[in-house]
Protein backbone atom coordinates (compact mmCIF):
# COMPACT_ATOMS: atom_id res chain seq x y z
CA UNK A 1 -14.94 24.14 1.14
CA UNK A 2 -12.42 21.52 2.07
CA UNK A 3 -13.57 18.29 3.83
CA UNK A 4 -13.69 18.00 7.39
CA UNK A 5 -11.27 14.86 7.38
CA UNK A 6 -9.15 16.27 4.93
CA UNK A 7 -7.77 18.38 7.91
CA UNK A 8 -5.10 16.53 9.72
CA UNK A 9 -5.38 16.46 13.23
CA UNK A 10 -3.36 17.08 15.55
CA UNK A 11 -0.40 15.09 16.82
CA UNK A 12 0.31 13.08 19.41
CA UNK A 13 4.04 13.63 19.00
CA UNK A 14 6.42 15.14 16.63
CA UNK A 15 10.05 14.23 15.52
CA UNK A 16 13.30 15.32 13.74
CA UNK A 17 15.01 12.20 12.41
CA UNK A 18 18.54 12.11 10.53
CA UNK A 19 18.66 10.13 7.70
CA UNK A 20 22.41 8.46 6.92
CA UNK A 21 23.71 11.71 4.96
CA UNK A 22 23.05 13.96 7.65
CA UNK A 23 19.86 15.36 6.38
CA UNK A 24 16.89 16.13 8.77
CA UNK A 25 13.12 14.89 8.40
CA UNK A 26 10.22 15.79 9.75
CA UNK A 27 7.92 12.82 11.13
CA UNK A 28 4.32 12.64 12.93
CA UNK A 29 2.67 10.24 15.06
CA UNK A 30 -1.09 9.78 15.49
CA UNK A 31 -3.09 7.35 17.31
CA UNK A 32 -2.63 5.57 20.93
CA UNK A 33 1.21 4.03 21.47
CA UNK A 34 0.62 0.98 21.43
CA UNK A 35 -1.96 0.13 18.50
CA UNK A 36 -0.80 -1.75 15.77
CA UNK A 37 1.63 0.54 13.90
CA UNK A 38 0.96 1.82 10.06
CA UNK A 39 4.06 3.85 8.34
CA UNK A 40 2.47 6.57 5.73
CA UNK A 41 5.28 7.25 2.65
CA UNK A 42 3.60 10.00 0.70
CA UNK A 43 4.55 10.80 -2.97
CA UNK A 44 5.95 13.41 -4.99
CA UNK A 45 4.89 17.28 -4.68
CA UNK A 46 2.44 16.35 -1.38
CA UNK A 47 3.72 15.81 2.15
CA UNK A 48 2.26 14.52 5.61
CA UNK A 49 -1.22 16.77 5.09
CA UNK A 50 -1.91 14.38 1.99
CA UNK A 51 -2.53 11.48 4.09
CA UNK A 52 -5.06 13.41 6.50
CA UNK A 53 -8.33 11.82 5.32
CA UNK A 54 -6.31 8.40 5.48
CA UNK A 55 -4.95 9.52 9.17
CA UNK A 56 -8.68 10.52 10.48
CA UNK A 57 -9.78 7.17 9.42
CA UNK A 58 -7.02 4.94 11.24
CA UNK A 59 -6.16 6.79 14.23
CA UNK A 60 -8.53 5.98 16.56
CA UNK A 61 -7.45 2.47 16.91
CA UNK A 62 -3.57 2.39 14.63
CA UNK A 63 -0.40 4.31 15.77
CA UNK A 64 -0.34 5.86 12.32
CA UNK A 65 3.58 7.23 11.90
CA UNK A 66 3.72 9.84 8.49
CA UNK A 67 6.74 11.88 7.56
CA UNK A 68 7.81 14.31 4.80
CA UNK A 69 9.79 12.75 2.38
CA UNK A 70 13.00 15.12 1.99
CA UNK A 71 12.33 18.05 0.38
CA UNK A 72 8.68 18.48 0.95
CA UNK A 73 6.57 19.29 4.44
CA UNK A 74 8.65 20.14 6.95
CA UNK A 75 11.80 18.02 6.24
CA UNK A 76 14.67 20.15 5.17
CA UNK A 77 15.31 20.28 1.56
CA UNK A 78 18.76 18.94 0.36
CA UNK A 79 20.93 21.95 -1.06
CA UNK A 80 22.71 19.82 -4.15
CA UNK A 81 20.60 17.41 -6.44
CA UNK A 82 23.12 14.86 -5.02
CA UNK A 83 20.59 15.13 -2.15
CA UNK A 84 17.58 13.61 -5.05
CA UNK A 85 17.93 9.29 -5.63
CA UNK A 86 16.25 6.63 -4.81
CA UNK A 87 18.77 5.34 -2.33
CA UNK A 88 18.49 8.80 -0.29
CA UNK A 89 14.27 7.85 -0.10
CA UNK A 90 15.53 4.06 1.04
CA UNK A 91 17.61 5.99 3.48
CA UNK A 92 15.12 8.15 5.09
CA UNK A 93 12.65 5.20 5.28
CA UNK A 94 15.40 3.29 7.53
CA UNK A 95 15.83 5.60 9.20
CA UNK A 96 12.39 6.50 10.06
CA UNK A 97 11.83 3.10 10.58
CA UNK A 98 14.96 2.35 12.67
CA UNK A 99 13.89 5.36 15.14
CA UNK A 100 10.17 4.98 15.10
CA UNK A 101 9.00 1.20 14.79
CA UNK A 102 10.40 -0.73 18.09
CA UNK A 103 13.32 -3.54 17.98
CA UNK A 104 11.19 -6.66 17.49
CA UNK A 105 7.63 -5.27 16.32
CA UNK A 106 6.78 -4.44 12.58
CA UNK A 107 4.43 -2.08 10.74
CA UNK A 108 2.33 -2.34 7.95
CA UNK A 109 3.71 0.22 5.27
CA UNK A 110 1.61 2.22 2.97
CA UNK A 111 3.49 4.51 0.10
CA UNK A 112 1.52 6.66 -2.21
CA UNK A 113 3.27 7.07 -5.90
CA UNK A 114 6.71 8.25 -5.17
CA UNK A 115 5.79 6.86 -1.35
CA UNK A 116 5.31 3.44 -3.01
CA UNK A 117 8.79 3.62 -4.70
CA UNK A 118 10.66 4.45 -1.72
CA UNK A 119 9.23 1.23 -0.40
CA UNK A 120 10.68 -0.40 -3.53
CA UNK A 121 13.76 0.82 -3.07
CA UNK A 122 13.85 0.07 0.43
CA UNK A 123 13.46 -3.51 -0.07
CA UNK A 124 16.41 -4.77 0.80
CA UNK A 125 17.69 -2.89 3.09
CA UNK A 126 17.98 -5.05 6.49
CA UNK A 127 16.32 -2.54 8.83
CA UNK A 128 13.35 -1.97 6.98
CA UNK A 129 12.62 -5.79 6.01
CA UNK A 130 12.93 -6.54 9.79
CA UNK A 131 10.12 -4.08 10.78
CA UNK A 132 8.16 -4.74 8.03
CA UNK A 133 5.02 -7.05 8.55
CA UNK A 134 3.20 -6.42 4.84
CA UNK A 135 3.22 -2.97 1.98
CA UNK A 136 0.98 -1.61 0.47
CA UNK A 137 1.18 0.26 -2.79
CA UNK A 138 -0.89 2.90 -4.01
CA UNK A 139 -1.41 4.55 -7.16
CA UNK A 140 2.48 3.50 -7.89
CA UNK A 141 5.00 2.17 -10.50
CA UNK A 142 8.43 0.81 -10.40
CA UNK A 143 9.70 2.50 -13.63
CA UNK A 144 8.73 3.63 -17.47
CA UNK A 145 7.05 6.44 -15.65
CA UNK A 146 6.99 8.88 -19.05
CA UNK A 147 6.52 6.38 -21.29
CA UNK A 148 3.10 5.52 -19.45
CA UNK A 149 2.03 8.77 -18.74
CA UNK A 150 -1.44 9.62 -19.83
CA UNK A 151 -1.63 13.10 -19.30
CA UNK A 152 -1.35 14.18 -22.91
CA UNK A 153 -5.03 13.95 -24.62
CA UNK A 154 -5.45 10.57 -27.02
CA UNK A 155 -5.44 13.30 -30.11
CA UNK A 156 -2.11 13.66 -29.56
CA UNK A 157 -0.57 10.59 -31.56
CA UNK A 158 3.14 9.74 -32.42
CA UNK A 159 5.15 7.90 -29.64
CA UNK A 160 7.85 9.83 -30.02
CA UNK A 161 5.74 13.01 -29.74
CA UNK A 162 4.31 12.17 -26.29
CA UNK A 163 6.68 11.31 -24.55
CA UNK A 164 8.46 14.70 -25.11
CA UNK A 165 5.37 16.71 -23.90
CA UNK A 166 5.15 14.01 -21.02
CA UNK A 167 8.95 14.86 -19.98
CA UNK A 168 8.63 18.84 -20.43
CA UNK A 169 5.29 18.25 -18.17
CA UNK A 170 6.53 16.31 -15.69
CA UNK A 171 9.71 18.46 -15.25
CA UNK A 172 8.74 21.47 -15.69
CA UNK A 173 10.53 24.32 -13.79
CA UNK A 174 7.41 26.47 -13.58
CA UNK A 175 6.33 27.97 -10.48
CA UNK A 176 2.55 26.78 -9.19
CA UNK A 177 1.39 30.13 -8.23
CA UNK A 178 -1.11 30.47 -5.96
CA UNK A 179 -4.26 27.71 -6.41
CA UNK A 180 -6.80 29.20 -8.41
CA UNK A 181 -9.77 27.74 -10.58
CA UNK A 182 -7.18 27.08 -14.00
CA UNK A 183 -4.62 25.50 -11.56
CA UNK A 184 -7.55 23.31 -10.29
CA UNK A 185 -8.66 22.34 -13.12
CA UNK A 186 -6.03 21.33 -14.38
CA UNK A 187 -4.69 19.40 -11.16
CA UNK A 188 -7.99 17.60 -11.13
CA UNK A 189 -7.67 16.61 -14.81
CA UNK A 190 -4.58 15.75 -14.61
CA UNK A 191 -4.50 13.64 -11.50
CA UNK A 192 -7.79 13.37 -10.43
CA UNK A 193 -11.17 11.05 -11.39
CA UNK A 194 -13.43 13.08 -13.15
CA UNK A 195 -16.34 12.97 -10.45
CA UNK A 196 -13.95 14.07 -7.79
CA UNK A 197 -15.66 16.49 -5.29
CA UNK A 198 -14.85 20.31 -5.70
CA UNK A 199 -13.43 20.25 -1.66
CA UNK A 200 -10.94 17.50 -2.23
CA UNK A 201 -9.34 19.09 -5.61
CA UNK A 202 -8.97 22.07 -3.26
CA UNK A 203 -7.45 20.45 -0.65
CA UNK A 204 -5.10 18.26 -2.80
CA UNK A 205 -4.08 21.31 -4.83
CA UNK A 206 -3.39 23.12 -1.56
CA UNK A 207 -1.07 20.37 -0.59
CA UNK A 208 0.67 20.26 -4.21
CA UNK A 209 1.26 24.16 -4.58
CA UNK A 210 3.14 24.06 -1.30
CA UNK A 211 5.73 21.86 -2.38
CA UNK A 212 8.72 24.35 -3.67
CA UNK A 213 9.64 24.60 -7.12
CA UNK A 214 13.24 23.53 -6.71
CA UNK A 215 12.03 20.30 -5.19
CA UNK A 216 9.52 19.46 -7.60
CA UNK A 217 11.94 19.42 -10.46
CA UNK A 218 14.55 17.89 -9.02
CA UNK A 219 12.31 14.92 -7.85
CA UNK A 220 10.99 14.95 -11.81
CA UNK A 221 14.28 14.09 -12.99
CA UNK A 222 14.71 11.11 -10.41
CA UNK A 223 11.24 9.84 -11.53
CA UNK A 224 12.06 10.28 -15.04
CA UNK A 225 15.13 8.20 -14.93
CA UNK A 226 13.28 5.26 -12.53
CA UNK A 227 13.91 1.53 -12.76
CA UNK A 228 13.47 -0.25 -9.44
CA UNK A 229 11.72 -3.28 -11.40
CA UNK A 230 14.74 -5.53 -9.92
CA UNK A 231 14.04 -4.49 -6.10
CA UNK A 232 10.46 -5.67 -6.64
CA UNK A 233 11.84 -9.24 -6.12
CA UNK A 234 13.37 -8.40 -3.31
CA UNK A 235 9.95 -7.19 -1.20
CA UNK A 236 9.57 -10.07 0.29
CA UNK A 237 6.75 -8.97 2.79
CA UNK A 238 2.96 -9.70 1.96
CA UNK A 239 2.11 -6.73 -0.71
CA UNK A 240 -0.98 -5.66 -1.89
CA UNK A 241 -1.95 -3.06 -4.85
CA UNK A 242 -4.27 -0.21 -5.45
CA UNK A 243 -4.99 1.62 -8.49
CA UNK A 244 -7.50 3.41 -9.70
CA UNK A 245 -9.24 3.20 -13.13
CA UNK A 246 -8.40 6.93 -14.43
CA UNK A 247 -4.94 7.52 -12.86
CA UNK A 248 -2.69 9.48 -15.74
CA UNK A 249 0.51 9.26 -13.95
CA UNK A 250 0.65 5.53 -12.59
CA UNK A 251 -1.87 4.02 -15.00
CA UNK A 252 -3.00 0.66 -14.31
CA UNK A 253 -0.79 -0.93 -16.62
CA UNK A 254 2.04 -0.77 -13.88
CA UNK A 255 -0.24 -3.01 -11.77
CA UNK A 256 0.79 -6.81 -13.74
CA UNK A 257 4.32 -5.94 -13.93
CA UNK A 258 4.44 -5.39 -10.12
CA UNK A 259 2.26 -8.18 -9.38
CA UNK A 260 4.01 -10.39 -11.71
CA UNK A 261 7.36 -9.54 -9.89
CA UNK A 262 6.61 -9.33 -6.27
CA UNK A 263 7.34 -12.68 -4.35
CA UNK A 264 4.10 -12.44 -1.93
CA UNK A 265 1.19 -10.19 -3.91
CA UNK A 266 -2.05 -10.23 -1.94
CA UNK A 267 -4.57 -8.97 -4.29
CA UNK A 268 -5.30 -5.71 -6.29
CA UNK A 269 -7.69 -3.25 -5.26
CA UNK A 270 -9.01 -1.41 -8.39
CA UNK A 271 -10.99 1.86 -7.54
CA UNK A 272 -13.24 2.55 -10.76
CA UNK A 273 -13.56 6.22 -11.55
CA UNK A 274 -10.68 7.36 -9.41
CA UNK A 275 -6.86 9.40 -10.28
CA UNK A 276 -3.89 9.33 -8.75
CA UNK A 277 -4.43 10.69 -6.01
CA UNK A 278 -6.83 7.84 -4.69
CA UNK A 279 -6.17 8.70 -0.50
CA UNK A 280 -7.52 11.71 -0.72
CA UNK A 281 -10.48 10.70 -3.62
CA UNK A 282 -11.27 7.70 -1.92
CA UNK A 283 -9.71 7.56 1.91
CA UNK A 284 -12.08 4.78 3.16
CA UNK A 285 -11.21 2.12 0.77
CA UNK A 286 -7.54 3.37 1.14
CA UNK A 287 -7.63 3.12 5.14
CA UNK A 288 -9.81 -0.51 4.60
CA UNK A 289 -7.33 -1.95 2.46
CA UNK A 290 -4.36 -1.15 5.09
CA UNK A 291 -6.43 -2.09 7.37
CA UNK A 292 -6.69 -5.58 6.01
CA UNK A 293 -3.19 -5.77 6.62
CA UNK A 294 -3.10 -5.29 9.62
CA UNK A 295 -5.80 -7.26 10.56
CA UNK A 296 -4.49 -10.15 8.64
CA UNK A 297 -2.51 -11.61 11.23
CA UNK A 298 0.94 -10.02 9.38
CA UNK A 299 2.06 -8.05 12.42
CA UNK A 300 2.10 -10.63 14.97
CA UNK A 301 4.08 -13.10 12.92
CA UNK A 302 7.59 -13.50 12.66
CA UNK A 303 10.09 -11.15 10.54
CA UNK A 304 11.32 -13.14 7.01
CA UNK A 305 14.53 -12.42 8.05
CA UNK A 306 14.90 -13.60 11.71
């Protein structure tokens, strides 16, 4: 049975926004207008319904603001893989940003995996800095995505070996299927902590198998190909980090190198015993550590670029 808060519920308002190519997306807002604002970035393969056990724990008191990243959800998916990069994500940000988050207020942003790089690669754009008061990062890496990987079992040695069964994993062309108990069991070993709850594989898997096939490869050869190392330098807003001890995808070996490269990190949040998919394994330290942000004071202070 899937988790009461892993349910999103239901709106306060909905909205179409056009990113700078012309291409629609889908974007939700939760919460009272006029809380301090929270921008969800999900990552690859999920959409908005990842970040409902997140969502059910901020909304009573945050205007939380989620949207499908293009593709996936309810956002229209781009007919050419010209419509796949990392500058089309840094788009759709700005412009969800640019529509959503007032002239002269800010939001704390929170991007899970691929949600995390778009904030990367959003970093210097001028619209997003301005309504940006602090990031956080979860379960996330700015590039050497394959050669981390940690999907492939430790008995599988030879460098050159794993990272071709990490690439023919992670872009696979294979349809999902319907979610059954193999497909769960694999999704929960493959992305999941080991002690994860039977309720949240389901509803993670649920969210994953949605996602069309089409999408899912062509966003596997965008993360494949990933270096946004040089636009950590450029995310100038207060930035904190969470990672969880098991994660096969973003391992925590991504952590240092974005900590070491961000100009303002504030602190690491490790989650022992958790995957990748840490909002959904572990929403209330999730929610608490954006939370932090926004109670630190972050929101109310002036933009860095003003």
């Amino acid at each position: 049975m899937i988790p009461l808060d892993c349910v999103l519920p239901a709106p306060a308002e909905e909205f179409r926004i056009r990113s700078a190519d012309g291409h629609w997306i889908h974007a939700e807002a939760y919460g009272p207008a006029g809380a301090p604002i929270v921008v969800l970035a999900h990552g690859w393969t999920c959409s908005t319904a990842f970040w409902a056990p997140v969502i059910n724990q901020l909304a009573a008191d945050h205007r939380v603001l989620a949207y499908d990243q293009r593709g996936h959800g309810r956002s229209d998916i781009p007919p050419t893989a010209a419509g796949y990069s990392t500058a089309k994500l840094a788009d759709d940000l700005e412009a969800v940003l640019t529509e959503l988050v007032p002239a002269g207020e800010r939001a704390v942003l929170a991007g899970h995996s691929m949600g995390g790089m778009t904030i990367m690669a959003a970093a210097d754009r001028g619209e997003v800095a301005a309504r940006t008061a602090a990031a956080v990062l979860i379960s996330t890496g700015p590039g050497d995505l394959v050669a981390e990987l940690k999907v492939v079992p430790p008995a599988v040695r030879g460098t050159g070996l794993r990272r071709l069964l990490h690439r023919l994993i992670l872009e696979s062309r294979l349809p999902l299927g319907p979610v059954n108990s193999v497909s769960r069991a694999l999704l929960k070993y493959a992305t999941m902590g080991p002690d994860t709850p039977a309720g949240r594989v389901e509803a993670a898997a649920r969210v994953v198998h949605a996602c069309p096939t089409v999408v899912r490869h062509r966003w596997s050869k965008v993360l494949g190909e990933l270096d946004l190392h040089s636009q950590l330098a450029k995310l100038a807003a207060p930035t904190g980090v969470i990672v969880g001890t098991h994660d096969k995808l973003t391992p925590p070996v991504h952590v240092s190198r974005m900590v070491g490269a961000l100009p303002d990190p504030q602190g690491v949040l490790e989650l022992p015993g958790v995957g990748h998919m840490s909002p959904v394994e572990r929403p209330a330290e999730v929610a608490a550590e954006i939370r932090r942000f926004v109670n630190s004071g972050a929101l109310s202070e002036k933009s860095v670029i003003e």
